[in-house]
PDB file of N, CA and C in Angstrom:
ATOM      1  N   UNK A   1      43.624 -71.988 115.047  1.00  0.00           N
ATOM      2  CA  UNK A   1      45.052 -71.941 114.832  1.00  0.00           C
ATOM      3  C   UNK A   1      45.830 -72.077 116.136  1.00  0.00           C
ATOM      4  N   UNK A   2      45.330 -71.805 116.900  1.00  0.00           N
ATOM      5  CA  UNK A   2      45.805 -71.468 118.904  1.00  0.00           C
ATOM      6  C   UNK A   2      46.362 -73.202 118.645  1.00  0.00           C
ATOM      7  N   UNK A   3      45.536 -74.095 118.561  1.00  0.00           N
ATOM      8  CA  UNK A   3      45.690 -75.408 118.639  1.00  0.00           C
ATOM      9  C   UNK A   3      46.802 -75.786 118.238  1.00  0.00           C
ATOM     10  N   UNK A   4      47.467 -75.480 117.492  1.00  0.00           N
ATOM     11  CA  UNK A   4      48.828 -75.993 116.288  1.00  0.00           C
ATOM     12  C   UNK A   4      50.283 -75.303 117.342  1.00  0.00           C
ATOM     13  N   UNK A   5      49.715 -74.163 117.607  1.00  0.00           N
ATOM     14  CA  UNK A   5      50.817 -74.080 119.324  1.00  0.00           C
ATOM     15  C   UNK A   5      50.885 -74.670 120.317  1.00  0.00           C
ATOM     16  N   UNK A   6      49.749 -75.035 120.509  1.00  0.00           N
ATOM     17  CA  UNK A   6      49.358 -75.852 122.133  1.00  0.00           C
ATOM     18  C   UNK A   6      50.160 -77.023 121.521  1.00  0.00           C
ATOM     19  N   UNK A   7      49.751 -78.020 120.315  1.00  0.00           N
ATOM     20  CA  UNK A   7      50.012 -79.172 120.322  1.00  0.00           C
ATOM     21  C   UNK A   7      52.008 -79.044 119.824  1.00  0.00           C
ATOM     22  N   UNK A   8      52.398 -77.975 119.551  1.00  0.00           N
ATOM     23  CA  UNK A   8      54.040 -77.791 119.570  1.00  0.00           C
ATOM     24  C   UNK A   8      54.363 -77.965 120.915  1.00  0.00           C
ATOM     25  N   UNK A   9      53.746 -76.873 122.007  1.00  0.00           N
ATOM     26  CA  UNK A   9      54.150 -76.591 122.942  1.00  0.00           C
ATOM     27  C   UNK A   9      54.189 -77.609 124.183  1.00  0.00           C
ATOM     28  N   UNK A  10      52.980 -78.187 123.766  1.00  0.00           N
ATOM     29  CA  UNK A  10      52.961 -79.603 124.334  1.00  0.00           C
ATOM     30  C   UNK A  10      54.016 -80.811 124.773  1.00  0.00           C
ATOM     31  N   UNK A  11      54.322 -80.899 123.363  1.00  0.00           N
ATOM     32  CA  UNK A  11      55.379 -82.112 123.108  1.00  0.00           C
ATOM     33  C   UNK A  11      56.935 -81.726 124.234  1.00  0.00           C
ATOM     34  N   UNK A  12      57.009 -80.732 123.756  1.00  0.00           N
ATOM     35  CA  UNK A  12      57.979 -80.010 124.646  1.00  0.00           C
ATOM     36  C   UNK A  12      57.763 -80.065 126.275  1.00  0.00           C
ATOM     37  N   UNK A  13      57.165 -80.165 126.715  1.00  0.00           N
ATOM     38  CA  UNK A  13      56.889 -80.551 128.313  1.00  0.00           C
ATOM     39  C   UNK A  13      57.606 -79.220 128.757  1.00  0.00           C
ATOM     40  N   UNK A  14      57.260 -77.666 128.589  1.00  0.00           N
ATOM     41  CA  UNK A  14      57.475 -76.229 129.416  1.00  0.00           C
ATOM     42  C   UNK A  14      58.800 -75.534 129.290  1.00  0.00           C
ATOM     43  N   UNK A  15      59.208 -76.390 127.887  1.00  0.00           N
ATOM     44  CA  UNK A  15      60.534 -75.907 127.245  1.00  0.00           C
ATOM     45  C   UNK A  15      60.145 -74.379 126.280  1.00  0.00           C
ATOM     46  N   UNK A  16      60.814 -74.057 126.717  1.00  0.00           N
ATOM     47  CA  UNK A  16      60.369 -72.696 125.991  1.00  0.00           C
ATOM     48  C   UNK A  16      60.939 -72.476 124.425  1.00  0.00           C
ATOM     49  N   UNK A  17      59.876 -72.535 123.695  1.00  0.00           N
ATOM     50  CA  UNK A  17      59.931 -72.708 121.763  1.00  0.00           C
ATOM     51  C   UNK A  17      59.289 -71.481 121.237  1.00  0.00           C
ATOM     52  N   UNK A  18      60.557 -70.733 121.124  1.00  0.00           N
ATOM     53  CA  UNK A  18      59.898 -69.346 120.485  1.00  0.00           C
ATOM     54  C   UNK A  18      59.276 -69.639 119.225  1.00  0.00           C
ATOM     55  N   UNK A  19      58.271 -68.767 118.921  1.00  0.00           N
ATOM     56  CA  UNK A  19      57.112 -69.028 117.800  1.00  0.00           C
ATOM     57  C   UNK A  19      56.737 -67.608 117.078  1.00  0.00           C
ATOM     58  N   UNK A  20      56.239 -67.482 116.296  1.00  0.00           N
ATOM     59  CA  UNK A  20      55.633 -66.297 115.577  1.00  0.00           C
ATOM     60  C   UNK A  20      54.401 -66.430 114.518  1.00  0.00           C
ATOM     61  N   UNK A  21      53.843 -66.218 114.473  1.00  0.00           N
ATOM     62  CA  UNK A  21      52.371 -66.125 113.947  1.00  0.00           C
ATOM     63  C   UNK A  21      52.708 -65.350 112.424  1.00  0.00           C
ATOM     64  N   UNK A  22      52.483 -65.955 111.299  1.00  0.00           N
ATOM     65  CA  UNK A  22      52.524 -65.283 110.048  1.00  0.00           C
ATOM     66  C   UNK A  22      51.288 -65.489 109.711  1.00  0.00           C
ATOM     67  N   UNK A  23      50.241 -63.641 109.830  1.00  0.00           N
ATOM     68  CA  UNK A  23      49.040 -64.052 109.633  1.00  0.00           C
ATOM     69  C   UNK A  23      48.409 -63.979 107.810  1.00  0.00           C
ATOM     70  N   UNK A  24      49.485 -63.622 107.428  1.00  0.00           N
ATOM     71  CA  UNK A  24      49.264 -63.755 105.549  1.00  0.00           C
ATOM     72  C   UNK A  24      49.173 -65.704 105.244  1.00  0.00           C
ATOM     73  N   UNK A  25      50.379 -66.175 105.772  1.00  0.00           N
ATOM     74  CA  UNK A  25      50.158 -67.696 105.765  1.00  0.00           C
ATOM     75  C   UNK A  25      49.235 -68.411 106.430  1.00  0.00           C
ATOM     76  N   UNK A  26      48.928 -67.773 108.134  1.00  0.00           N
ATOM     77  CA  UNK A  26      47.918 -68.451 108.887  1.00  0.00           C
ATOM     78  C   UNK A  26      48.535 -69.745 108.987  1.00  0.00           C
ATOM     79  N   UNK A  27      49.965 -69.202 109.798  1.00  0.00           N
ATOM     80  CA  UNK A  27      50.523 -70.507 110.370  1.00  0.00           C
ATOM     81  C   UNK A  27      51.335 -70.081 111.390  1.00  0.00           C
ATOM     82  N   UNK A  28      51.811 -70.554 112.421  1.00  0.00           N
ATOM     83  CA  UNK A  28      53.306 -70.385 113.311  1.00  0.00           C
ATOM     84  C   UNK A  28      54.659 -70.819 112.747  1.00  0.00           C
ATOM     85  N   UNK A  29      55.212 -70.084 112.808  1.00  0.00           N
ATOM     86  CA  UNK A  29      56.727 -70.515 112.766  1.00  0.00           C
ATOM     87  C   UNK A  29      57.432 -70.688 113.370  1.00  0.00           C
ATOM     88  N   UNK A  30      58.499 -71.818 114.377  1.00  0.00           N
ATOM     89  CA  UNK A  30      59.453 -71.811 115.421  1.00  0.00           C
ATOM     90  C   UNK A  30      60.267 -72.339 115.292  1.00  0.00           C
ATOM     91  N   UNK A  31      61.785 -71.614 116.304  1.00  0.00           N
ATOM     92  CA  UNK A  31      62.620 -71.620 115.982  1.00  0.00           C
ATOM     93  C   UNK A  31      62.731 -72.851 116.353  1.00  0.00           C
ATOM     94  N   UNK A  32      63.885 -73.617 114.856  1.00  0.00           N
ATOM     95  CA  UNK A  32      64.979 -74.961 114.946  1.00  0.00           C
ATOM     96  C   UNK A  32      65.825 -74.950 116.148  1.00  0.00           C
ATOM     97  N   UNK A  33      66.374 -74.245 116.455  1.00  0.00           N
ATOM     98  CA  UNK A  33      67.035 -73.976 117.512  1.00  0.00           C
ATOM     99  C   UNK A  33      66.537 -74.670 118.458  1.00  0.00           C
ATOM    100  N   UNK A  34      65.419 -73.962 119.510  1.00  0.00           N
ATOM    101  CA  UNK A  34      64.914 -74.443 120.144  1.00  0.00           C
ATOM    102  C   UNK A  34      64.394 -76.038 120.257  1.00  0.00           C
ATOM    103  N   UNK A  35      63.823 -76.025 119.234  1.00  0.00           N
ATOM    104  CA  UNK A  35      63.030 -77.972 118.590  1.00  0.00           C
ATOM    105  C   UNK A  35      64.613 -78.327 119.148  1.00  0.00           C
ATOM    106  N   UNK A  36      65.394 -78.341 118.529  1.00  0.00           N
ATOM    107  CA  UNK A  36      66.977 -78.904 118.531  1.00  0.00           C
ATOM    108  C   UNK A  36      67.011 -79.650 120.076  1.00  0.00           C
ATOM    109  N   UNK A  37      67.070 -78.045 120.559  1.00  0.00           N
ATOM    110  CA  UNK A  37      67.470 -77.849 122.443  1.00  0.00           C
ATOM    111  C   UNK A  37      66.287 -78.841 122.987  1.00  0.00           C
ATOM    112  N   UNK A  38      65.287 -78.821 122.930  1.00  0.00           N
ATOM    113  CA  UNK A  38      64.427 -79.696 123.873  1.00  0.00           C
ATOM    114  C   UNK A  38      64.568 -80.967 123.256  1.00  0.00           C
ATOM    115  N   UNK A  39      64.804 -81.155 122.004  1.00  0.00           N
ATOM    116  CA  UNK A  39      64.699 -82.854 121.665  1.00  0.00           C
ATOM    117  C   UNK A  39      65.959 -83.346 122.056  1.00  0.00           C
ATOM    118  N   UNK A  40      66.992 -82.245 122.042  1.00  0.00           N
ATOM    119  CA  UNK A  40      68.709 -83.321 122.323  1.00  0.00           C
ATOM    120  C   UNK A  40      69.160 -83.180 123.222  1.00  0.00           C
ATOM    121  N   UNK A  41      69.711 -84.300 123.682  1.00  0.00           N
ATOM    122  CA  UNK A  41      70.933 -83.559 125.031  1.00  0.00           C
ATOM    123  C   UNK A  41      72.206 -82.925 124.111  1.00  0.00           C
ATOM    124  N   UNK A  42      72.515 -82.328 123.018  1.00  0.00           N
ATOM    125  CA  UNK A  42      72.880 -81.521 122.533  1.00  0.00           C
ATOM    126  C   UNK A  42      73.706 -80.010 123.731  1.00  0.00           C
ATOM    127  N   UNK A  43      75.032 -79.874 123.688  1.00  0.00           N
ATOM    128  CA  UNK A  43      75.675 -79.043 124.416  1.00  0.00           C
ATOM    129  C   UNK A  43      75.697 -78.197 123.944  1.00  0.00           C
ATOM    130  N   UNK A  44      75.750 -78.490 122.427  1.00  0.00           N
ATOM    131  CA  UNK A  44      75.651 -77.217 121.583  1.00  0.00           C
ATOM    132  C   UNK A  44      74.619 -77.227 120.374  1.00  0.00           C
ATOM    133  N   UNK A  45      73.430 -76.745 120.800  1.00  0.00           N
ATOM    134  CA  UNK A  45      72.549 -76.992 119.811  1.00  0.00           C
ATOM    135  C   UNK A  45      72.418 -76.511 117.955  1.00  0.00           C
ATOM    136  N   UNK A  46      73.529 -75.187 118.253  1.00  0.00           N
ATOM    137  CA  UNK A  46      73.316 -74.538 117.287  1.00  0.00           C
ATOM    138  C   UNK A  46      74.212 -75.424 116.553  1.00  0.00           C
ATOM    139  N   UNK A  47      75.333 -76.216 116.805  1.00  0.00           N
ATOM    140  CA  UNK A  47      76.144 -76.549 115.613  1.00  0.00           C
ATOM    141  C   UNK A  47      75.454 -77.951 115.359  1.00  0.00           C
ATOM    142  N   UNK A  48      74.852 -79.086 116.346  1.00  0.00           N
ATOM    143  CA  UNK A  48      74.017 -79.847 116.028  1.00  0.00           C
ATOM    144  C   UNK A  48      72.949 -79.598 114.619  1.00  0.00           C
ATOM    145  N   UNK A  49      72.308 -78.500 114.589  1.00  0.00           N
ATOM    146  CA  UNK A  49      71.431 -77.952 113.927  1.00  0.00           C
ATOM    147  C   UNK A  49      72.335 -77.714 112.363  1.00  0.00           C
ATOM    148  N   UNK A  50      73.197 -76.904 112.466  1.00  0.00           N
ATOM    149  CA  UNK A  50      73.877 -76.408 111.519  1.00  0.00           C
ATOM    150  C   UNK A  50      74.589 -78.101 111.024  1.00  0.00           C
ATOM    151  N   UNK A  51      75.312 -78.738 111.230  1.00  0.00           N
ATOM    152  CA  UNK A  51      75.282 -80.360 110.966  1.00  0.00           C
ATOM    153  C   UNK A  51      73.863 -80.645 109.898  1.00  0.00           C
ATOM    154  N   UNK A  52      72.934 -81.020 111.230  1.00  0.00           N
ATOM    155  CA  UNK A  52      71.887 -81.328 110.490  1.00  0.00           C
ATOM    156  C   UNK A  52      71.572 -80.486 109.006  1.00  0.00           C
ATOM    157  N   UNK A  53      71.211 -79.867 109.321  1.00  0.00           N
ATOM    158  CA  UNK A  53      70.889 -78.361 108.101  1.00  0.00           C
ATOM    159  C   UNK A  53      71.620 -78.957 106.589  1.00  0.00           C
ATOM    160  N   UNK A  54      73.352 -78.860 107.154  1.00  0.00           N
ATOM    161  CA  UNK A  54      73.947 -79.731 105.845  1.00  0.00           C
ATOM    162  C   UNK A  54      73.328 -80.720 105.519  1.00  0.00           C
ATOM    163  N   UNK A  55      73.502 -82.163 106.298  1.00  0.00           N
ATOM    164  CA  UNK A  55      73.253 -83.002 105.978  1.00  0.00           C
ATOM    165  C   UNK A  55      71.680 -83.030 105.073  1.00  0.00           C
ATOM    166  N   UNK A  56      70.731 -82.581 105.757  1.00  0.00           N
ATOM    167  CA  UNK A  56      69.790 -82.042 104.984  1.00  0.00           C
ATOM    168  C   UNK A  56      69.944 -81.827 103.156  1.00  0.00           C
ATOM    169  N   UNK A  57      70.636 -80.931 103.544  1.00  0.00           N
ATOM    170  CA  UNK A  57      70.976 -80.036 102.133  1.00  0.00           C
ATOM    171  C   UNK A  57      71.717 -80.636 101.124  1.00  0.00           C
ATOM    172  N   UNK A  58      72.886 -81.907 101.673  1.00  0.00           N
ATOM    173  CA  UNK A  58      73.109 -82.942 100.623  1.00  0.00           C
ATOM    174  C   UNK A  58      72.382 -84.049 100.389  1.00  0.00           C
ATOM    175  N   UNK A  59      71.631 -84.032 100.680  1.00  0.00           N
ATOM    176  CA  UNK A  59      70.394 -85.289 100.787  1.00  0.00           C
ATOM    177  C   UNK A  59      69.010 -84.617  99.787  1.00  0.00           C
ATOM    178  N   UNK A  60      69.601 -83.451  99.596  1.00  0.00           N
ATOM    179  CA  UNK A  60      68.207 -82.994  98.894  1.00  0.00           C
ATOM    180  C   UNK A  60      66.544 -82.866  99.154  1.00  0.00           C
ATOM    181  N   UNK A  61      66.878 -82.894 100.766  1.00  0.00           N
ATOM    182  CA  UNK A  61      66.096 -82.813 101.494  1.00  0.00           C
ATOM    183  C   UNK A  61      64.216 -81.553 101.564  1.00  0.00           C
ATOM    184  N   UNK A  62      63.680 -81.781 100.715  1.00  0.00           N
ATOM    185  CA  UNK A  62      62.699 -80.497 101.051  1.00  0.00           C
ATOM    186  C   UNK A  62      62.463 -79.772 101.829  1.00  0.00           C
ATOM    187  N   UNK A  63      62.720 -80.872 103.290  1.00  0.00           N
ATOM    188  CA  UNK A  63      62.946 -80.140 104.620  1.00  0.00           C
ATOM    189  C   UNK A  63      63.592 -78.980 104.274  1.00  0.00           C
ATOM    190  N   UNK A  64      65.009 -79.068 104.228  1.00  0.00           N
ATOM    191  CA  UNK A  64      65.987 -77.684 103.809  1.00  0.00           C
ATOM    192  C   UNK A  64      65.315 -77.050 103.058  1.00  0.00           C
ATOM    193  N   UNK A  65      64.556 -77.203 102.136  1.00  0.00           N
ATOM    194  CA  UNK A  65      63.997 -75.683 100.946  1.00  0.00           C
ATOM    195  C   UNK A  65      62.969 -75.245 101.734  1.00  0.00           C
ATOM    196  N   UNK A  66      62.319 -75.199 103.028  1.00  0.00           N
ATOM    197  CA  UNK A  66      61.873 -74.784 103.763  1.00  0.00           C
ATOM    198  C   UNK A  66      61.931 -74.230 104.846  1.00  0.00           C
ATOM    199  N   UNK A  67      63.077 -74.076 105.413  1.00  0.00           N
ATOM    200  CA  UNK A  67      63.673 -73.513 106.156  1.00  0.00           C
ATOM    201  C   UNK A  67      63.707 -71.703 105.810  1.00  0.00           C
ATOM    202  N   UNK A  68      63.420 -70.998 107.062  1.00  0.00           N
ATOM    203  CA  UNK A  68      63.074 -69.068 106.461  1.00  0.00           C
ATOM    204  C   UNK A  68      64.464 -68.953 107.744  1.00  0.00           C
ATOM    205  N   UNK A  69      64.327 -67.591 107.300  1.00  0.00           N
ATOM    206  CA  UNK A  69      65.104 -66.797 108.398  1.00  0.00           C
ATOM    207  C   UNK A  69      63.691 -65.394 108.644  1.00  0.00           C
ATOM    208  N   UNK A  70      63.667 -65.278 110.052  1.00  0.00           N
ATOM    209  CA  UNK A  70      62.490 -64.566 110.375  1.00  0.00           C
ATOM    210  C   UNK A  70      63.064 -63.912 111.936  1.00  0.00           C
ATOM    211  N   UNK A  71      62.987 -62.842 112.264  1.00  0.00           N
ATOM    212  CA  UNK A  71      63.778 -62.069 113.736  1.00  0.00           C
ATOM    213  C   UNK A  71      62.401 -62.569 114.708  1.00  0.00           C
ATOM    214  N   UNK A  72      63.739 -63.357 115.669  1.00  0.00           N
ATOM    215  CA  UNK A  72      62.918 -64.012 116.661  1.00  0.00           C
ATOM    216  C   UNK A  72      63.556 -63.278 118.587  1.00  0.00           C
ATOM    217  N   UNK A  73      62.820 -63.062 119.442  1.00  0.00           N
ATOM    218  CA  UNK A  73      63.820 -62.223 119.819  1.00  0.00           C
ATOM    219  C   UNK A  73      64.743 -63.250 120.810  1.00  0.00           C
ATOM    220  N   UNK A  74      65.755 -62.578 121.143  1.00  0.00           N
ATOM    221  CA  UNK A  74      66.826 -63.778 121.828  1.00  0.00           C
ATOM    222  C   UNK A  74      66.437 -64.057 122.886  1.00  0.00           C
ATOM    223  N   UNK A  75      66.372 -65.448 123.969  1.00  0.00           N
ATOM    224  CA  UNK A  75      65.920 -65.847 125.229  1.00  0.00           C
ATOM    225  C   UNK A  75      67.438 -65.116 125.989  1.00  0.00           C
ATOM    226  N   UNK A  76      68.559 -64.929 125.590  1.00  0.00           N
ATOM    227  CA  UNK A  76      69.772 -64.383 125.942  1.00  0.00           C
ATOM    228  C   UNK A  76      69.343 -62.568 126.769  1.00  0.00           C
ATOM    229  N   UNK A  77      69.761 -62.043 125.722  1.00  0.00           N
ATOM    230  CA  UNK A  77      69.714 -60.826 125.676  1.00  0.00           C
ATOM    231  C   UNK A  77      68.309 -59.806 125.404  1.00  0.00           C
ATOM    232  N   UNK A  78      67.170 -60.335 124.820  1.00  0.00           N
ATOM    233  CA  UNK A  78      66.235 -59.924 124.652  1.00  0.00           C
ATOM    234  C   UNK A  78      66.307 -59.318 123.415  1.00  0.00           C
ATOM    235  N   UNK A  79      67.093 -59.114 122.074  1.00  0.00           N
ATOM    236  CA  UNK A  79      67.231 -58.618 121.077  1.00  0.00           C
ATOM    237  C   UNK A  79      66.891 -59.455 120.192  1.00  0.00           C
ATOM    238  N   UNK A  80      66.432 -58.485 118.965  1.00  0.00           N
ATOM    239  CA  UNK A  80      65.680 -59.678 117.961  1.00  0.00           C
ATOM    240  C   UNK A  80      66.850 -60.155 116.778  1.00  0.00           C
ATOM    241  N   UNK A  81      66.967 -61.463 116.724  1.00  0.00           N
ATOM    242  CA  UNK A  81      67.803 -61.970 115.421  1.00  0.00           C
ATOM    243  C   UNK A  81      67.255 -62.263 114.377  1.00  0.00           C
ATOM    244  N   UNK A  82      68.124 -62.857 113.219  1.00  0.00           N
ATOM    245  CA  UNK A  82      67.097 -63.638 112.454  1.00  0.00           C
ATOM    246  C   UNK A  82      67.424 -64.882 113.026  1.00  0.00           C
ATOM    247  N   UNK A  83      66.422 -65.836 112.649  1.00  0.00           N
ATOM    248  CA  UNK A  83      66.399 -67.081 112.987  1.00  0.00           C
ATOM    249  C   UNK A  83      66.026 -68.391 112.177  1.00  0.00           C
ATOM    250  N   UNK A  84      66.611 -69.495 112.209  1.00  0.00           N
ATOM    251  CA  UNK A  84      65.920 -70.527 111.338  1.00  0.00           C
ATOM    252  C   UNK A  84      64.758 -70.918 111.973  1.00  0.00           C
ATOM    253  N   UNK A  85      64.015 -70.840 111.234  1.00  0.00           N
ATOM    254  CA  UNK A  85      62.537 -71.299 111.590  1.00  0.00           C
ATOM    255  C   UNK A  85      61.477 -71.873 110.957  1.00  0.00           C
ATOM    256  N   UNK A  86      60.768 -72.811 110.700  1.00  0.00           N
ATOM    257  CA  UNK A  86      59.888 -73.556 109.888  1.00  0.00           C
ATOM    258  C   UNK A  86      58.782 -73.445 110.709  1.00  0.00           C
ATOM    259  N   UNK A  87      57.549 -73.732 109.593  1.00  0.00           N
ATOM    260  CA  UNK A  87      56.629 -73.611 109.439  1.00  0.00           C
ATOM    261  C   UNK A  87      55.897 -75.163 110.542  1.00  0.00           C
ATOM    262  N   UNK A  88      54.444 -75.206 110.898  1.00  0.00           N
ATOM    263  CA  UNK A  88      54.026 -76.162 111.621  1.00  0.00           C
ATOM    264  C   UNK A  88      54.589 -77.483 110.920  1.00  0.00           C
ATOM    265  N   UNK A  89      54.504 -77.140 109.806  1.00  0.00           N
ATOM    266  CA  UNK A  89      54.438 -78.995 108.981  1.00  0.00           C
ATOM    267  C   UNK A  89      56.051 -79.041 108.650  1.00  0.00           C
ATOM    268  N   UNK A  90      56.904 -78.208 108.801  1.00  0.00           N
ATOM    269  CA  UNK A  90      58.182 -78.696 108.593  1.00  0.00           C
ATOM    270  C   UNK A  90      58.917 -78.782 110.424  1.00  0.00           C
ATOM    271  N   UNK A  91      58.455 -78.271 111.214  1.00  0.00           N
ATOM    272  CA  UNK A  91      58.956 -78.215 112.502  1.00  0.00           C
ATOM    273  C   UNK A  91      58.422 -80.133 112.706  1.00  0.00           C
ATOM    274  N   UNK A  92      57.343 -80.780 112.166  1.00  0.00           N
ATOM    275  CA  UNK A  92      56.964 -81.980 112.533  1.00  0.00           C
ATOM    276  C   UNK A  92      57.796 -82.846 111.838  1.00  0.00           C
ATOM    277  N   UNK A  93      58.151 -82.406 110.604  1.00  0.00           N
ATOM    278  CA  UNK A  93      59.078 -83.097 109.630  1.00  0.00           C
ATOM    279  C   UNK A  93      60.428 -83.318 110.451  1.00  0.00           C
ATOM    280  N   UNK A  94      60.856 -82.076 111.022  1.00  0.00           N
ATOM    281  CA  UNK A  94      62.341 -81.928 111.323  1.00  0.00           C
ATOM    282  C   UNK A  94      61.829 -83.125 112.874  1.00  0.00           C
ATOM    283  N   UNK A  95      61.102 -82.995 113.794  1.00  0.00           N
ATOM    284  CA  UNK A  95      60.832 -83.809 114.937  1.00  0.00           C
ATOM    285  C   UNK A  95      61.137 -85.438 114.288  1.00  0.00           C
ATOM    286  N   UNK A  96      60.483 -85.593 113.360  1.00  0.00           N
ATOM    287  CA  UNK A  96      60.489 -86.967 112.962  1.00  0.00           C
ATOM    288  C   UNK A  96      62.120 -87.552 112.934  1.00  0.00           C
ATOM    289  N   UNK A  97      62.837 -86.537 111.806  1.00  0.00           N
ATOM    290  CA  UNK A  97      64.336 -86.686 111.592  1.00  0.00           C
ATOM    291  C   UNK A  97      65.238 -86.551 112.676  1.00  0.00           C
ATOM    292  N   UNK A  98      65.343 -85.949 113.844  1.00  0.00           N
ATOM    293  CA  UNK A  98      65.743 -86.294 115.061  1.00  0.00           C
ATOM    294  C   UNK A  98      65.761 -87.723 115.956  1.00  0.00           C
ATOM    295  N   UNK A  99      66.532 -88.018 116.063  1.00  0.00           N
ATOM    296  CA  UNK A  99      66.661 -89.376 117.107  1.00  0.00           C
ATOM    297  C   UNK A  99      66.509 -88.531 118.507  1.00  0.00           C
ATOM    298  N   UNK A 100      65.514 -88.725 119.237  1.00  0.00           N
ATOM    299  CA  UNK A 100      65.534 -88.621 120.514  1.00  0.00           C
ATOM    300  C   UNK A 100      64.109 -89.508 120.930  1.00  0.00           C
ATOM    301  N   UNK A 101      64.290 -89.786 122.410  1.00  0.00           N
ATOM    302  CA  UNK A 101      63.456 -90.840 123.335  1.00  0.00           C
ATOM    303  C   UNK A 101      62.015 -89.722 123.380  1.00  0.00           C
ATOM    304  N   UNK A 102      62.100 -88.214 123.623  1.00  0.00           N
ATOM    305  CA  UNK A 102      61.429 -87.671 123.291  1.00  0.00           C
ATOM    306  C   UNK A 102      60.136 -87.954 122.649  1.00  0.00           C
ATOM    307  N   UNK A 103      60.402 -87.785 121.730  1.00  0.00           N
ATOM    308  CA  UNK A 103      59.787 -88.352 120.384  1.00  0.00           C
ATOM    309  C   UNK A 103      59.149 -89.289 120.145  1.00  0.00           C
ATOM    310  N   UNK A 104      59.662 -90.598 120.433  1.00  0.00           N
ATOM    311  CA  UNK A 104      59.147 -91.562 120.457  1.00  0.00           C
ATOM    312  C   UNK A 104      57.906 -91.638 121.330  1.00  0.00           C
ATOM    313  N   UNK A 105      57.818 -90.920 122.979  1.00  0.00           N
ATOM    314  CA  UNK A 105      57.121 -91.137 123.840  1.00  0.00           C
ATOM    315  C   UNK A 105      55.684 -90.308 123.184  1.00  0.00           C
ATOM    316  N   UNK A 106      56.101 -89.443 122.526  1.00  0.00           N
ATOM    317  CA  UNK A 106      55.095 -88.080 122.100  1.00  0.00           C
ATOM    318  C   UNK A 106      54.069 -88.821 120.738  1.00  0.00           C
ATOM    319  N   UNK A 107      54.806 -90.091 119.825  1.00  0.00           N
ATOM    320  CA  UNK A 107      54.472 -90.281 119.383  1.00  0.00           C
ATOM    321  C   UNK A 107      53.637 -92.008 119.870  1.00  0.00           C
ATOM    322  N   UNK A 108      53.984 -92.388 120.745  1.00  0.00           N
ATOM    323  CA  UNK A 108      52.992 -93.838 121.551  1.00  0.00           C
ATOM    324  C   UNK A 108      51.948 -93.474 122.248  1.00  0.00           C
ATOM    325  N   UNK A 109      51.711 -92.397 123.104  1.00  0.00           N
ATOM    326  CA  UNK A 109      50.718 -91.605 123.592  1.00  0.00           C
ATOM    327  C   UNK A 109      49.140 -91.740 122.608  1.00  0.00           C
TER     328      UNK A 109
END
């Protein structure tokens, strides 16, 4: 399972992608937020996200019915929130639906 972090954490090139281990599912979960922040030049990631999220959600997107809220703790303040966060196979879903150069490079490799 270690592997399915490495290969998140990877793509990201030492961007820091908070994660959490749900060991009933035996999967990671990490925060959108973050995915957001390292794939965009995004100033403001959270309303980028929240955009997306809609758009998602009128599109009828599955992506969106997968989306949790789970307390992740803040890179800010150190306090735990809830957070949007998906699962390995929807964090790859949401990578795909992003336009960034990112991406592309992660995926020619």
């Amino acid at each position: 399972m270690k592997n399915k972090l490495e290969t998140i954490s990877n793509l990201f090139e030492g961007k820091e992608i908070r994660s959490i281990w749900d060991s009933e599912k035996e999967d990671y979960f990490f925060s959108v937020v973050d995915v957001i922040t390292a794939l965009t030049e995004s100033k403001i990631p959270k309303r980028y996200w929240t955009d997306l999220k809609r758009k998602l959600e009128s599109e009828g997107s599955q992506l969106y019915e997968k989306i949790v809220q789970l307390k992740l703790k803040s890179q800010k303040d150190g306090k735990s929130y809830l957070t949007d966060v998906l699962d390995t196979k929807g964090i790859l879903r949401l990578i795909e639906s992003v336009p960034s150069s990112k991406v592309e490079v992660f995926y020619t490799k």
